[in-house]
Protein backbone atom coordinates (compact mmCIF):
# COMPACT_ATOMS: atom_id res chain seq x y z
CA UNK A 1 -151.84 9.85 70.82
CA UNK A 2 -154.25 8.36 69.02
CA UNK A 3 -155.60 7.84 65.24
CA UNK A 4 -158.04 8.48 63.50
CA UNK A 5 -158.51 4.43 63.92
CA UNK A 6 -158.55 4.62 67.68
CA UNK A 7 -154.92 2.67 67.01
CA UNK A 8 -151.91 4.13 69.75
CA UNK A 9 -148.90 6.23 68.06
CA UNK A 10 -146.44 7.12 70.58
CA UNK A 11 -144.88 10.70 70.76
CA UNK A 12 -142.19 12.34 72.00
CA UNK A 13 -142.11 15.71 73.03
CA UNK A 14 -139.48 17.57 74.76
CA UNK A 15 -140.86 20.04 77.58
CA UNK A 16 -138.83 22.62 76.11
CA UNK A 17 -140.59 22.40 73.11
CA UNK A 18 -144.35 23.02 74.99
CA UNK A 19 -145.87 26.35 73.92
CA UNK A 20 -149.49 27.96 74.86
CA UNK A 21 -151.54 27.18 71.97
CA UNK A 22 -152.13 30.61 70.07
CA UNK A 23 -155.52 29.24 68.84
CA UNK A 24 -158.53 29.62 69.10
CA UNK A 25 -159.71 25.47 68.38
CA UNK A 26 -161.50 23.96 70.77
CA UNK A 27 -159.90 20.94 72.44
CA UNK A 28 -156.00 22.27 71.99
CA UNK A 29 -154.00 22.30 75.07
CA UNK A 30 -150.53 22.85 74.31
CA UNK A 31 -148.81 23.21 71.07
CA UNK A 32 -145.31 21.33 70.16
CA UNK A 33 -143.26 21.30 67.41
CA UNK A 34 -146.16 23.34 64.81
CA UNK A 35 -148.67 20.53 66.56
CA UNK A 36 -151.87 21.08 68.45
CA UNK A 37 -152.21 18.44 71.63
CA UNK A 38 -154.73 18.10 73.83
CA UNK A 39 -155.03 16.71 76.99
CA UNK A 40 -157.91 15.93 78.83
CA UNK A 41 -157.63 17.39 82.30
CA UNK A 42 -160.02 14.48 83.95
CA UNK A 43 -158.56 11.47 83.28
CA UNK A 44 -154.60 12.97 83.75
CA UNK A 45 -153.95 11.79 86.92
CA UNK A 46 -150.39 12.93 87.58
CA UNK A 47 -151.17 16.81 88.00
CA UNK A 48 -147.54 17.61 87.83
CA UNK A 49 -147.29 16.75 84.31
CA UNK A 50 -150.70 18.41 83.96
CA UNK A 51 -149.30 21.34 84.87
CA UNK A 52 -146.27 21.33 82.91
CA UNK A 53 -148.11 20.12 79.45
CA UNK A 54 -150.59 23.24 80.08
CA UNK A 55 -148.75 26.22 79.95
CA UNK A 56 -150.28 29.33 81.45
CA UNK A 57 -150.34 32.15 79.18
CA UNK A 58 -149.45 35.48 79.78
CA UNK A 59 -152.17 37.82 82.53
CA UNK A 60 -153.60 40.90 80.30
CA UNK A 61 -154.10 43.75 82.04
CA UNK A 62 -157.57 45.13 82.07
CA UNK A 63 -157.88 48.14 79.78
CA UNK A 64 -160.36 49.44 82.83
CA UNK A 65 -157.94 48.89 85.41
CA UNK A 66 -157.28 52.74 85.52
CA UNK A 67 -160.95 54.18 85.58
């Protein structure tokens, strides 16, 4: 992570702990712990750990599907 001073703080987060955001803030990936994250999907270059730190939430069904 970083600051507000652009200065590194190191985290630890267990994948365990790795929920879908229930937000609507832009720029939130995952949420940990009560804490937003974001990660930015460009610049992540190991896309397993992409796809573990962005949890898919669960499909809705279509209200329409039965018309």
């Amino acid at each position: 992570m970083l600051s507000w001073l652009a200065t590194s703080i190191p985290k630890t987060l267990k994948f365990a702990d790795i929920r879908p955001p229930e937000t609507n803030r832009p720029f939130v990936t995952f949420k940990a712990n009560g804490n937003f994250y974001f990660v930015d999907a460009e610049h992540c270059h190991n896309k397993a750990l992409l796809a573990r730190l962005t949890p898919q939430k669960g499909s809705h069904e279509s209200a329409f599907k039965n018309l």
